[in-house]
N, C-alpha and C. Protein backbone atom coordinates (compact mmCIF):
# COMPACT_ATOMS: atom_id res chain seq x y z
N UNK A 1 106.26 85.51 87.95
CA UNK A 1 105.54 84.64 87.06
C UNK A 1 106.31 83.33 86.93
N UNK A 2 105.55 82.40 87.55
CA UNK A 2 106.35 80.93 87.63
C UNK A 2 106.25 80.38 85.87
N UNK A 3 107.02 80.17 85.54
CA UNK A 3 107.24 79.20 83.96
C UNK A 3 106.90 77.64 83.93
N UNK A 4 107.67 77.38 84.97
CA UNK A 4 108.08 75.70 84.86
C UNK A 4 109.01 75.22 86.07
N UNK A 5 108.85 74.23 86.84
CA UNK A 5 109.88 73.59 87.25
C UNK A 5 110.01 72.23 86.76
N UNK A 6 110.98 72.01 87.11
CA UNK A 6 111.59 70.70 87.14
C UNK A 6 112.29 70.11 88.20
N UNK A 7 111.53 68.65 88.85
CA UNK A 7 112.17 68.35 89.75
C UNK A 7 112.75 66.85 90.02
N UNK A 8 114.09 67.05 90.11
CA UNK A 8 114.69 65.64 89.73
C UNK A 8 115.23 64.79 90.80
N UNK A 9 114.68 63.78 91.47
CA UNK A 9 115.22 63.67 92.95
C UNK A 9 115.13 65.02 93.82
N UNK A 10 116.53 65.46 94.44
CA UNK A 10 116.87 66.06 95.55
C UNK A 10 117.51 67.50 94.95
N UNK A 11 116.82 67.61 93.82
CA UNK A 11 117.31 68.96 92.77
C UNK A 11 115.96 69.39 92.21
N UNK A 12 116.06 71.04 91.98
CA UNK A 12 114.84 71.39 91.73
C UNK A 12 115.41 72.32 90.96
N UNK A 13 114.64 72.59 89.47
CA UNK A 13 115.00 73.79 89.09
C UNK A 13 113.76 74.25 88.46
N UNK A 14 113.60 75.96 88.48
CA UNK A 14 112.33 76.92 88.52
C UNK A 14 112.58 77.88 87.50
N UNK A 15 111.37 77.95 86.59
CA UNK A 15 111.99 78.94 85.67
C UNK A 15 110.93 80.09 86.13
N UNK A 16 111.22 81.05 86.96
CA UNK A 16 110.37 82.43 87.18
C UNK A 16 111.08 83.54 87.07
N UNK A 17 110.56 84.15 86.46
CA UNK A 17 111.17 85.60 86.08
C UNK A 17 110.34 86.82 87.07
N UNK A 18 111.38 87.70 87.01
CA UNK A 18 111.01 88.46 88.46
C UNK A 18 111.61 89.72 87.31
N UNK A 19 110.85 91.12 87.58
CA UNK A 19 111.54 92.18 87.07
C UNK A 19 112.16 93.17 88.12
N UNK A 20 113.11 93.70 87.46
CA UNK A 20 114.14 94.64 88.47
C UNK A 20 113.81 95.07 89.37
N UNK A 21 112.77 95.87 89.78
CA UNK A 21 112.60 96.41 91.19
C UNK A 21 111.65 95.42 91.85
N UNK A 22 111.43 93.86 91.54
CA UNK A 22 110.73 92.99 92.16
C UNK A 22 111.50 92.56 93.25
N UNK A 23 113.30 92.74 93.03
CA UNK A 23 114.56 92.17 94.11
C UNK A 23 113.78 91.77 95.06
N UNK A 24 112.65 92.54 96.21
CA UNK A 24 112.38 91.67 97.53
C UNK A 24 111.44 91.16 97.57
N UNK A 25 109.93 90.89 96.24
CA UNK A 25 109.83 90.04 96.08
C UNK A 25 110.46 88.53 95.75
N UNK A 26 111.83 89.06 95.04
CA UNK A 26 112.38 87.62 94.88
C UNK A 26 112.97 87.35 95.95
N UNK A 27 113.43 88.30 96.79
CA UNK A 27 114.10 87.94 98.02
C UNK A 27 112.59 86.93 99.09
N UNK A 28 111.74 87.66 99.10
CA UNK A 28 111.09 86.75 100.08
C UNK A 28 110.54 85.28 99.15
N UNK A 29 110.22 85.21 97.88
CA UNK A 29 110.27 83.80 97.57
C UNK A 29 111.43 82.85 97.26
N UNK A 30 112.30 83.22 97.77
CA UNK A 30 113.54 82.92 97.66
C UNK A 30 113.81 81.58 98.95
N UNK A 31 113.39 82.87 100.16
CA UNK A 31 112.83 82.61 101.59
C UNK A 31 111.67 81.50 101.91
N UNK A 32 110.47 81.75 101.17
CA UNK A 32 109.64 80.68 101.39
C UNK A 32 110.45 79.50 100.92
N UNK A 33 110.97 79.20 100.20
CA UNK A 33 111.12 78.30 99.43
C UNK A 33 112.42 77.08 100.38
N UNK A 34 113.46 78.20 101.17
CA UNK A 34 113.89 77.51 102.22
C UNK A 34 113.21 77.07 103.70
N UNK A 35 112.20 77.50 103.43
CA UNK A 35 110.94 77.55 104.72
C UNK A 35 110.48 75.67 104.47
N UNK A 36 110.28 75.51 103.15
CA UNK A 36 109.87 74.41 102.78
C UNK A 36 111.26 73.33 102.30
N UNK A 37 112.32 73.78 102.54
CA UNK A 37 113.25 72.40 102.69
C UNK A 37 114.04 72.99 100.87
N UNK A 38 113.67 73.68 99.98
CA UNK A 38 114.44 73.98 98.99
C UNK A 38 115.60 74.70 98.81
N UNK A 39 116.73 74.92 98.70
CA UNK A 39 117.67 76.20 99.37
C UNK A 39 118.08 76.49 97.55
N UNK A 40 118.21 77.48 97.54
CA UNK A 40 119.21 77.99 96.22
C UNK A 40 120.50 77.28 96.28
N UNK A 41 121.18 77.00 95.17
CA UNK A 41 122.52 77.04 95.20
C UNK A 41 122.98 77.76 93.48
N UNK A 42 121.91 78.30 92.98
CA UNK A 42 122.55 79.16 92.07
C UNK A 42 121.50 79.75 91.11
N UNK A 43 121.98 80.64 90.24
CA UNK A 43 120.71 81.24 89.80
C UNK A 43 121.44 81.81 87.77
N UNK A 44 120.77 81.40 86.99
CA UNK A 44 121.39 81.41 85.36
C UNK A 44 120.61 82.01 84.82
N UNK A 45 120.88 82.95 83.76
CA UNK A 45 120.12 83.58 82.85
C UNK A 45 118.70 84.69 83.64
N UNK A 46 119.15 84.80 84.72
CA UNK A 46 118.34 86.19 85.72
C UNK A 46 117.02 85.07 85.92
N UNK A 47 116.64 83.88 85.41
CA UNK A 47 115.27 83.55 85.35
C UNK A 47 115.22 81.75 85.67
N UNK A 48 116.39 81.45 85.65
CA UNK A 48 116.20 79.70 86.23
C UNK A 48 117.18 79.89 87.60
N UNK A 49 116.25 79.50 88.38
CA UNK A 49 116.46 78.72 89.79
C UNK A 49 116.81 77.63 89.78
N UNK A 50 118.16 77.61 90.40
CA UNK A 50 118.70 75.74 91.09
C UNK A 50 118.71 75.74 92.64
N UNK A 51 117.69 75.14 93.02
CA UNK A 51 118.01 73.98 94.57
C UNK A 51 118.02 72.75 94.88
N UNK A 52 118.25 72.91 95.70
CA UNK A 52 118.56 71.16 96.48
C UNK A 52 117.81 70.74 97.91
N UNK A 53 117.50 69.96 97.71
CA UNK A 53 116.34 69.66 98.83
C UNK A 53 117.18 69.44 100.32
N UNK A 54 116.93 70.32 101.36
CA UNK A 54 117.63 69.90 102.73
C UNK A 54 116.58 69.80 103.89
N UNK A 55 116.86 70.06 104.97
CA UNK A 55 115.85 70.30 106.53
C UNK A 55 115.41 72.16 105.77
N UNK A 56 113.73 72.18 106.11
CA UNK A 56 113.56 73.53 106.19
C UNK A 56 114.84 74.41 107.07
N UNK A 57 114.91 75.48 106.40
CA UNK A 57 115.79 76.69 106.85
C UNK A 57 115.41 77.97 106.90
N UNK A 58 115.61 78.69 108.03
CA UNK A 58 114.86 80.26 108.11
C UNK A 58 115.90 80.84 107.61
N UNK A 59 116.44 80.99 106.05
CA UNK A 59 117.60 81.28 105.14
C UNK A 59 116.64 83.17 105.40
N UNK A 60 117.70 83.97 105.12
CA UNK A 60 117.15 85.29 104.59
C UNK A 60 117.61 85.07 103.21
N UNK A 61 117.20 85.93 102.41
CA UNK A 61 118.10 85.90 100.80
C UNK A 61 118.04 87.42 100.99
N UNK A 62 119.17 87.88 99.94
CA UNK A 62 119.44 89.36 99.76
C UNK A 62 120.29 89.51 98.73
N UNK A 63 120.29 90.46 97.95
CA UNK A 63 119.84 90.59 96.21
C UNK A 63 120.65 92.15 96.68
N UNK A 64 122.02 92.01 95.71
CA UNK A 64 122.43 93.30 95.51
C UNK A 64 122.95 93.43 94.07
N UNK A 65 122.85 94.79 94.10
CA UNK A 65 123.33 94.84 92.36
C UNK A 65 124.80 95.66 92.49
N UNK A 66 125.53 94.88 91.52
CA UNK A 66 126.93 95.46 91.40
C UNK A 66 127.24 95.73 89.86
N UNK A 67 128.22 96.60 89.64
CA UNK A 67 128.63 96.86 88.07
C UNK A 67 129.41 95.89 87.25
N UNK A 68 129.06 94.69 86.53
CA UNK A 68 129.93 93.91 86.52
C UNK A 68 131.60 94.14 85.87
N UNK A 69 131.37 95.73 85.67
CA UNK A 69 132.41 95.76 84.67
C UNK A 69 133.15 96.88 85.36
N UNK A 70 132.93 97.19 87.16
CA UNK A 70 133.88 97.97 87.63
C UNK A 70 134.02 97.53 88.87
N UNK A 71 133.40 96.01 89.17
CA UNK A 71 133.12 96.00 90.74
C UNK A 71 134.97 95.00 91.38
N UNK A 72 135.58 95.29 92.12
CA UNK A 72 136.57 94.14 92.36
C UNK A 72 135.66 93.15 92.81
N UNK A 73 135.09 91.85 92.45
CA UNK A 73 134.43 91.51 93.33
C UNK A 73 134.74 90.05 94.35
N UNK A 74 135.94 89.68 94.26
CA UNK A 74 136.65 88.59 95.30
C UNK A 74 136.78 89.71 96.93
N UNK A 75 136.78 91.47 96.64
CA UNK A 75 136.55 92.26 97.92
C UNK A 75 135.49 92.01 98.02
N UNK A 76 134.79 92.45 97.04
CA UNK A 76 133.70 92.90 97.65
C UNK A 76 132.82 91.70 98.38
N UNK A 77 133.07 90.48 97.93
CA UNK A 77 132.18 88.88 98.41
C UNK A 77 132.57 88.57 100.01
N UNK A 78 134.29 88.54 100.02
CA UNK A 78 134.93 88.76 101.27
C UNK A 78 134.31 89.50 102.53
N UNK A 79 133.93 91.04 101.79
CA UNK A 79 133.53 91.45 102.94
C UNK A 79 132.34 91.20 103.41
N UNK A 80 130.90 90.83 102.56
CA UNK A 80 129.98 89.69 102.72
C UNK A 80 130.11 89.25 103.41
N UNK A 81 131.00 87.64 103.14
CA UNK A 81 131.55 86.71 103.94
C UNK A 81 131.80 86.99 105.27
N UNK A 82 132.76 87.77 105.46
CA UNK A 82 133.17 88.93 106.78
C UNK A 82 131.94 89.32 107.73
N UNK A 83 130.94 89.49 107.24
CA UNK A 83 129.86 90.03 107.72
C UNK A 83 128.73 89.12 107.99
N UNK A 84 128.92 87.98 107.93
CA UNK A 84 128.04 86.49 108.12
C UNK A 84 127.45 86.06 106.75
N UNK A 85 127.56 86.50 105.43
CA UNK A 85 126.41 86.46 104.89
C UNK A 85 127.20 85.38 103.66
N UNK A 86 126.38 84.34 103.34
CA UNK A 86 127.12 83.53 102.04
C UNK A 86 126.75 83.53 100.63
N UNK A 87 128.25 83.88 100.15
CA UNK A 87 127.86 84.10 98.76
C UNK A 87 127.17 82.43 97.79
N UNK A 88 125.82 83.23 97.28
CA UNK A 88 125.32 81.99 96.15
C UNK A 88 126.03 81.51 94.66
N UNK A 89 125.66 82.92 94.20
CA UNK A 89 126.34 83.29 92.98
C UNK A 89 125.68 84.61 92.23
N UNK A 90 126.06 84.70 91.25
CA UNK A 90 125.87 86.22 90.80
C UNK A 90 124.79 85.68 89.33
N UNK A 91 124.18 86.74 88.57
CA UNK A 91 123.69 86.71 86.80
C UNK A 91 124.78 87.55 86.30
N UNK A 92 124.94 87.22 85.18
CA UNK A 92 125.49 87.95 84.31
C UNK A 92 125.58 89.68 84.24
N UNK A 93 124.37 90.08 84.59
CA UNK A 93 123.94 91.47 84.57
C UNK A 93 124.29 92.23 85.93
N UNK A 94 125.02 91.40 86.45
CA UNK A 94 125.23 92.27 87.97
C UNK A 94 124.78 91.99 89.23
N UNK A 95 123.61 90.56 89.52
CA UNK A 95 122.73 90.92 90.33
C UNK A 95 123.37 90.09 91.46
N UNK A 96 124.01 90.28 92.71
CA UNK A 96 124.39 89.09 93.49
C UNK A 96 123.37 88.51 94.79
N UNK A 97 123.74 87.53 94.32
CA UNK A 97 123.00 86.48 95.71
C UNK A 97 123.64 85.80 96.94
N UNK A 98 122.92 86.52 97.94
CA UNK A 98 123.72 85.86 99.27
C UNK A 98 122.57 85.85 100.10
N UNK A 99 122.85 84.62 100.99
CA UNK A 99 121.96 84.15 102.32
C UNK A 99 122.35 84.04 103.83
N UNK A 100 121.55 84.45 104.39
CA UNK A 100 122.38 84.12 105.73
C UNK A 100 120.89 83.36 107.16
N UNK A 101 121.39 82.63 107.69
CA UNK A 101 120.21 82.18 108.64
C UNK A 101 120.15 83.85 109.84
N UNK A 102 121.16 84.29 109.82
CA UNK A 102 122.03 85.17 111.32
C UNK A 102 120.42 86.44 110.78
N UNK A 103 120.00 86.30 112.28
CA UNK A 103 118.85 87.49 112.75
C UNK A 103 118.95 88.98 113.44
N UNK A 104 119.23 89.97 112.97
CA UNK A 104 120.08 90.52 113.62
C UNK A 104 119.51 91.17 115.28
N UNK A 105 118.64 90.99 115.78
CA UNK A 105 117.63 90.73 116.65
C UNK A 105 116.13 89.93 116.54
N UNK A 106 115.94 89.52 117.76
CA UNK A 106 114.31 88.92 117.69
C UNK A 106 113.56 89.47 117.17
N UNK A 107 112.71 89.10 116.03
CA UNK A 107 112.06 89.69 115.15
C UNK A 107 112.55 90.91 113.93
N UNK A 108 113.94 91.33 113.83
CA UNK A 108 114.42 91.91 113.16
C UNK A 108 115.28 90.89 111.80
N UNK A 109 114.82 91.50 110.39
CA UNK A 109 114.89 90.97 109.60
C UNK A 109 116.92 91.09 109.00
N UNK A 110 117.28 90.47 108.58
CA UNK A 110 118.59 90.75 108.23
C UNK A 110 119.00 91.30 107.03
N UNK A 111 119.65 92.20 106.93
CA UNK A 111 119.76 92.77 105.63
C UNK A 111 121.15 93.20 105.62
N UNK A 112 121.59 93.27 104.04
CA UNK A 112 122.57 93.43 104.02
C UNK A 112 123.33 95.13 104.08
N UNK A 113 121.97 96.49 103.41
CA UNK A 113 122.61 97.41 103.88
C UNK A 113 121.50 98.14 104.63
N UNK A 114 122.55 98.24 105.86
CA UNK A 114 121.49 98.29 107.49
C UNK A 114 121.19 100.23 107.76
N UNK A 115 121.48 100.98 106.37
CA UNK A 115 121.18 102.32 106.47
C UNK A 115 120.51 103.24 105.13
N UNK A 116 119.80 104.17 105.44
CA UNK A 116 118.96 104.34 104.50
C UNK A 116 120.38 105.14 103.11
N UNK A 117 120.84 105.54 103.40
CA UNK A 117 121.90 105.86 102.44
C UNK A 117 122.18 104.72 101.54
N UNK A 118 122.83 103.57 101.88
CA UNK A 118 123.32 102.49 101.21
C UNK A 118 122.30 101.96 100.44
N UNK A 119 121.38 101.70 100.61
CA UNK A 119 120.15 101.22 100.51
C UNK A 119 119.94 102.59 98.97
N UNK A 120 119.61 103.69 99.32
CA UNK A 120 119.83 104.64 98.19
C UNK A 120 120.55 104.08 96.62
N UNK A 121 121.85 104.32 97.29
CA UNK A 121 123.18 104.05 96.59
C UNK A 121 122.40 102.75 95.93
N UNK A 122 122.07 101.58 96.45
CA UNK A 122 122.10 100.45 95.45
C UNK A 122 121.25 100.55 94.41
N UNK A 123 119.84 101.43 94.35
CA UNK A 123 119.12 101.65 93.84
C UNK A 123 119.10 102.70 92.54
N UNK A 124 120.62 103.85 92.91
CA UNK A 124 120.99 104.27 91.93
C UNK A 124 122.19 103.93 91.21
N UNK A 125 122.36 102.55 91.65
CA UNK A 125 123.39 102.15 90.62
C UNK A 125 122.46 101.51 89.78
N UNK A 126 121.38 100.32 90.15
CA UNK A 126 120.39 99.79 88.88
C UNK A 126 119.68 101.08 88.13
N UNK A 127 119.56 102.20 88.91
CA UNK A 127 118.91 102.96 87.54
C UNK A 127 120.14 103.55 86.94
N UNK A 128 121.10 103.64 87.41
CA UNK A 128 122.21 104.31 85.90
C UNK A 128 122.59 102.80 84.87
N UNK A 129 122.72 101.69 85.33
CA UNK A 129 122.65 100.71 84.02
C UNK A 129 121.28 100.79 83.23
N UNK A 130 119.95 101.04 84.02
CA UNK A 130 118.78 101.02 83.04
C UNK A 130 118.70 102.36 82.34
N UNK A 131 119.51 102.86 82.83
CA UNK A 131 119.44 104.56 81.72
C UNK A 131 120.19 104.30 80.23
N UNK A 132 121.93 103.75 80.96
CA UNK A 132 122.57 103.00 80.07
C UNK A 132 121.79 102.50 79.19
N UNK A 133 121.10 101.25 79.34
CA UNK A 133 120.47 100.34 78.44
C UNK A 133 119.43 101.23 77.44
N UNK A 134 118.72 101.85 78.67
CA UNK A 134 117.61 102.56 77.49
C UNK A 134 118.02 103.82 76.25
N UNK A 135 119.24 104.25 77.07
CA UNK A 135 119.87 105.25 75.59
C UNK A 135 120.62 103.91 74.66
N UNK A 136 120.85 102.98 75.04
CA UNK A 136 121.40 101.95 73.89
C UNK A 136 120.12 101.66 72.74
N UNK A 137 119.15 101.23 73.67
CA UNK A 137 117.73 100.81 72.71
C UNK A 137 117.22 102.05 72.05
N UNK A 138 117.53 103.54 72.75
CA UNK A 138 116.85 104.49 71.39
C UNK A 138 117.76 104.46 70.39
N UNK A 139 119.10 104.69 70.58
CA UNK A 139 120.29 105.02 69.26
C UNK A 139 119.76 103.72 68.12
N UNK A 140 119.84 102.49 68.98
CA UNK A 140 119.46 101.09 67.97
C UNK A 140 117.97 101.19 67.22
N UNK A 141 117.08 101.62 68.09
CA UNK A 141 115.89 101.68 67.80
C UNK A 141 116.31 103.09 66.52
N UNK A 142 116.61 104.29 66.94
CA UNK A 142 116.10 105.37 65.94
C UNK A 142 117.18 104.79 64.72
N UNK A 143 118.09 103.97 64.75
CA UNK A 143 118.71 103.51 63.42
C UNK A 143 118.16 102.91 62.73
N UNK A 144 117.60 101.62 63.54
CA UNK A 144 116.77 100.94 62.48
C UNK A 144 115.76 101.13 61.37
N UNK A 145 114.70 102.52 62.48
CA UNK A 145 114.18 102.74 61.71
C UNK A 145 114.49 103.99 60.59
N UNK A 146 115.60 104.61 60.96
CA UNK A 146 116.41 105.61 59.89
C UNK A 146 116.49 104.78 58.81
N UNK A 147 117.43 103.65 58.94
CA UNK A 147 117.77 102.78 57.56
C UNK A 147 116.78 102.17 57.00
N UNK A 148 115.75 101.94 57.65
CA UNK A 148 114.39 101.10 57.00
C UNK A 148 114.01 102.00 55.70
N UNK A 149 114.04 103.52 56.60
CA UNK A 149 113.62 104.61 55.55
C UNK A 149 114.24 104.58 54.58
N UNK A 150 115.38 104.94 54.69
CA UNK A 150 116.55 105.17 53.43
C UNK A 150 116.55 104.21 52.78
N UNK A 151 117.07 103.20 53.02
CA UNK A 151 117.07 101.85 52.42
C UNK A 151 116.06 101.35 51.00
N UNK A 152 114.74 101.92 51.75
CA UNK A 152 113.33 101.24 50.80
C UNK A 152 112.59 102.13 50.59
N UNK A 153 113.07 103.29 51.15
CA UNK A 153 112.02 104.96 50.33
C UNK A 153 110.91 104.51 50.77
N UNK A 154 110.83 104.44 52.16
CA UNK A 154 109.70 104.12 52.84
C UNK A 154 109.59 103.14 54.12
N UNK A 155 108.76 102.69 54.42
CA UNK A 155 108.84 101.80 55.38
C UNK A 155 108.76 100.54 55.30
N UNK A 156 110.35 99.74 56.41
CA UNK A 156 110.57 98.34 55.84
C UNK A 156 109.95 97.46 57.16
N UNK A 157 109.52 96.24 56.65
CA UNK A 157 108.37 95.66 57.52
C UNK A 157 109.79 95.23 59.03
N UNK A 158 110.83 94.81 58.10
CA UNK A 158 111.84 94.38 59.30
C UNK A 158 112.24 95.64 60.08
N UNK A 159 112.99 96.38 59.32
CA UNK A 159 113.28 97.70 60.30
C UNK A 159 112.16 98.14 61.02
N UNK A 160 111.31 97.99 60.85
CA UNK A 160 109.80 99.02 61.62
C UNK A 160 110.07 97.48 63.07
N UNK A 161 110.05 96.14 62.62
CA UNK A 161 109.71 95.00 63.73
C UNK A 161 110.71 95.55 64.60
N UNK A 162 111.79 95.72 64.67
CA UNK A 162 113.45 95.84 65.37
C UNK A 162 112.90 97.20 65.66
N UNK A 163 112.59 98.33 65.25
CA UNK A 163 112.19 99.40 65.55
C UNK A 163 110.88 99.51 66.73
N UNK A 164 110.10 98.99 66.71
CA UNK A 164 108.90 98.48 67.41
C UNK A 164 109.49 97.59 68.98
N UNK A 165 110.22 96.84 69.04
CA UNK A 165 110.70 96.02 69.58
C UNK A 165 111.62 96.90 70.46
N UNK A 166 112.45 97.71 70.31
CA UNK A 166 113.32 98.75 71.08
C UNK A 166 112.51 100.03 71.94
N UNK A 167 111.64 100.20 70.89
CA UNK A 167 110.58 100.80 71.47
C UNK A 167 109.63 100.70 72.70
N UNK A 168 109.15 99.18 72.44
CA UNK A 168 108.88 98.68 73.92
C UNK A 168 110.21 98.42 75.14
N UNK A 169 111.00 97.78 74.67
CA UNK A 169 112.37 98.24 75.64
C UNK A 169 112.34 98.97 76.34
N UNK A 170 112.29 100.56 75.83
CA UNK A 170 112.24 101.63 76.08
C UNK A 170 111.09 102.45 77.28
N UNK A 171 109.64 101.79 76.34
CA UNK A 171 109.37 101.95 77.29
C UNK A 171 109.10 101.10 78.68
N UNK A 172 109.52 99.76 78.93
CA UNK A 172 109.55 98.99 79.97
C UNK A 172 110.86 99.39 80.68
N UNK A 173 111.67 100.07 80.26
CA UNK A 173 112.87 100.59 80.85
C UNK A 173 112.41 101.98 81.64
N UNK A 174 111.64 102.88 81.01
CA UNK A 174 111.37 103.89 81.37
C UNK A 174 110.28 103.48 82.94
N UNK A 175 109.15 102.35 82.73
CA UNK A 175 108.77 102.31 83.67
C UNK A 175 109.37 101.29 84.87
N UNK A 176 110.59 100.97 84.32
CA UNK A 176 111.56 100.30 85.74
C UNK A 176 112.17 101.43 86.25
N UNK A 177 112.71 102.37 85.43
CA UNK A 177 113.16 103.39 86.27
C UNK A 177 111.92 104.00 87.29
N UNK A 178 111.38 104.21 86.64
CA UNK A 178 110.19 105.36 87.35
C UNK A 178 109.86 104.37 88.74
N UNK A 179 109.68 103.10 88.50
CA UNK A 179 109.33 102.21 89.96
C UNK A 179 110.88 102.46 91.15
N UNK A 180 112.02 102.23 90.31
CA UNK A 180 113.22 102.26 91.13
C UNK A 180 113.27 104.27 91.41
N UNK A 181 113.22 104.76 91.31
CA UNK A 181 113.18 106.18 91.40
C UNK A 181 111.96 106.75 92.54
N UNK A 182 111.10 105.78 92.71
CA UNK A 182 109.64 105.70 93.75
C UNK A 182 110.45 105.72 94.62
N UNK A 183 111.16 104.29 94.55
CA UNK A 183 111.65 103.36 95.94
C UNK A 183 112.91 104.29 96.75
N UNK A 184 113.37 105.18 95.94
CA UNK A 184 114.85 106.03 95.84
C UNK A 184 114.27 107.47 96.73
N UNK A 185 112.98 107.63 96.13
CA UNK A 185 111.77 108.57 96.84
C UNK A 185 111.66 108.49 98.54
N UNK A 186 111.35 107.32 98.57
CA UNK A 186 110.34 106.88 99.40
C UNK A 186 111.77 106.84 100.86
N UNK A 187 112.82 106.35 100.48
CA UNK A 187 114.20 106.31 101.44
C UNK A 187 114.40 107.27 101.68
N UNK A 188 114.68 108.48 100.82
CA UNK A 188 114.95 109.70 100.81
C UNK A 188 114.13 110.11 101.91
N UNK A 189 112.26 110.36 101.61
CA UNK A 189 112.10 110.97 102.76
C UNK A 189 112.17 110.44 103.85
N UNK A 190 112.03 109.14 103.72
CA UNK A 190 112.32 108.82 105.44
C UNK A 190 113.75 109.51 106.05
N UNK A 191 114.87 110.11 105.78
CA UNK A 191 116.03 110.38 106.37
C UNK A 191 115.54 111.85 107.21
């Protein structure tokens, strides 16, 4: 869902939000977008796009998710690097961005993990942070509305909003898993 751009001279920035298991949709508009002369050079808040206007480029983009809070990641970019592929930059939440023009045959698309295992693996690392997250939003969610109770011997219009609000969390978490858990499916049987 495109928001807004803004385009200033030879700089462009896009506010579209993409949800978690959209990664290769964002990966291929990522792609068009160097098709037409725009290239990434960084990406803020999971939802604004920065480029810079150059010669169209047959860029691949490729979208991996790492733990930000166990990954070494000056290795892990290196070995990227090592492997043709250039680092963009990362979101906050884990998600990294790298491009590479390199094809790994005629008509074969480039990717960064070239086996159905790895490919697995990345998919169950985003669903153990969205499990994470979603047992965070019930504990928060079933407090709020615990204390709403206690609090006002009944129901409080704020605790029930914050209560309501975790709730949907919850369940938009539940149905990112269930889409990433398809995709986790779908690898599986192919092996």
């Amino acid at each position: 869902m495109e928001n807004a751009a803004l385009n200033i001279g030879n700089s462009l920035v896009v506010n579209k939000f993409y949800m978690v298991w959209q990664d290769e949709d964002e990966e291929n508009w990522l792609r068009e977008m160097s098709l037409q002369g725009w290239h990434l050079t960084g990406v803020s808040c999971g939802f604004k796009y920065y480029f810079i206007k150059g010669d169209p480029k047959n860029y691949y983009y490729r979208l991996d998710y790492i733990n930000p809070f166990k990954a070494d990641k000056g290795e892990y970019i290196n070995f990227f690097r090592d492997m043709g592929w250039t680092y963009i930059g990362d979101v906050f939440n884990g998600w990294q961005y790298f491009r590479t023009e390199n094809e790994v045959e005629k008509g074969k698309i480039a990717e960064i993990y070239t086996d159905r295992n790895s490919k697995i693996e990345k998919n169950l690392r985003i669903q153990r942070i969205l499990l994470a997250v979603l047992f965070l939003n019930l504990v928060v969610g079933t407090s709020n509305f615990l204390k709403g109770l206690e609090r006002f011997h009944g129901i409080n219009n704020t605790m029930s909003l914050f209560s309501l609000l975790n709730l949907a969390c919850v369940g938009l978490l539940l149905y990112a898993m269930v889409k990433i858990w398809r995709r986790v499916h779908r690898l599986k049987s192919r092996i």
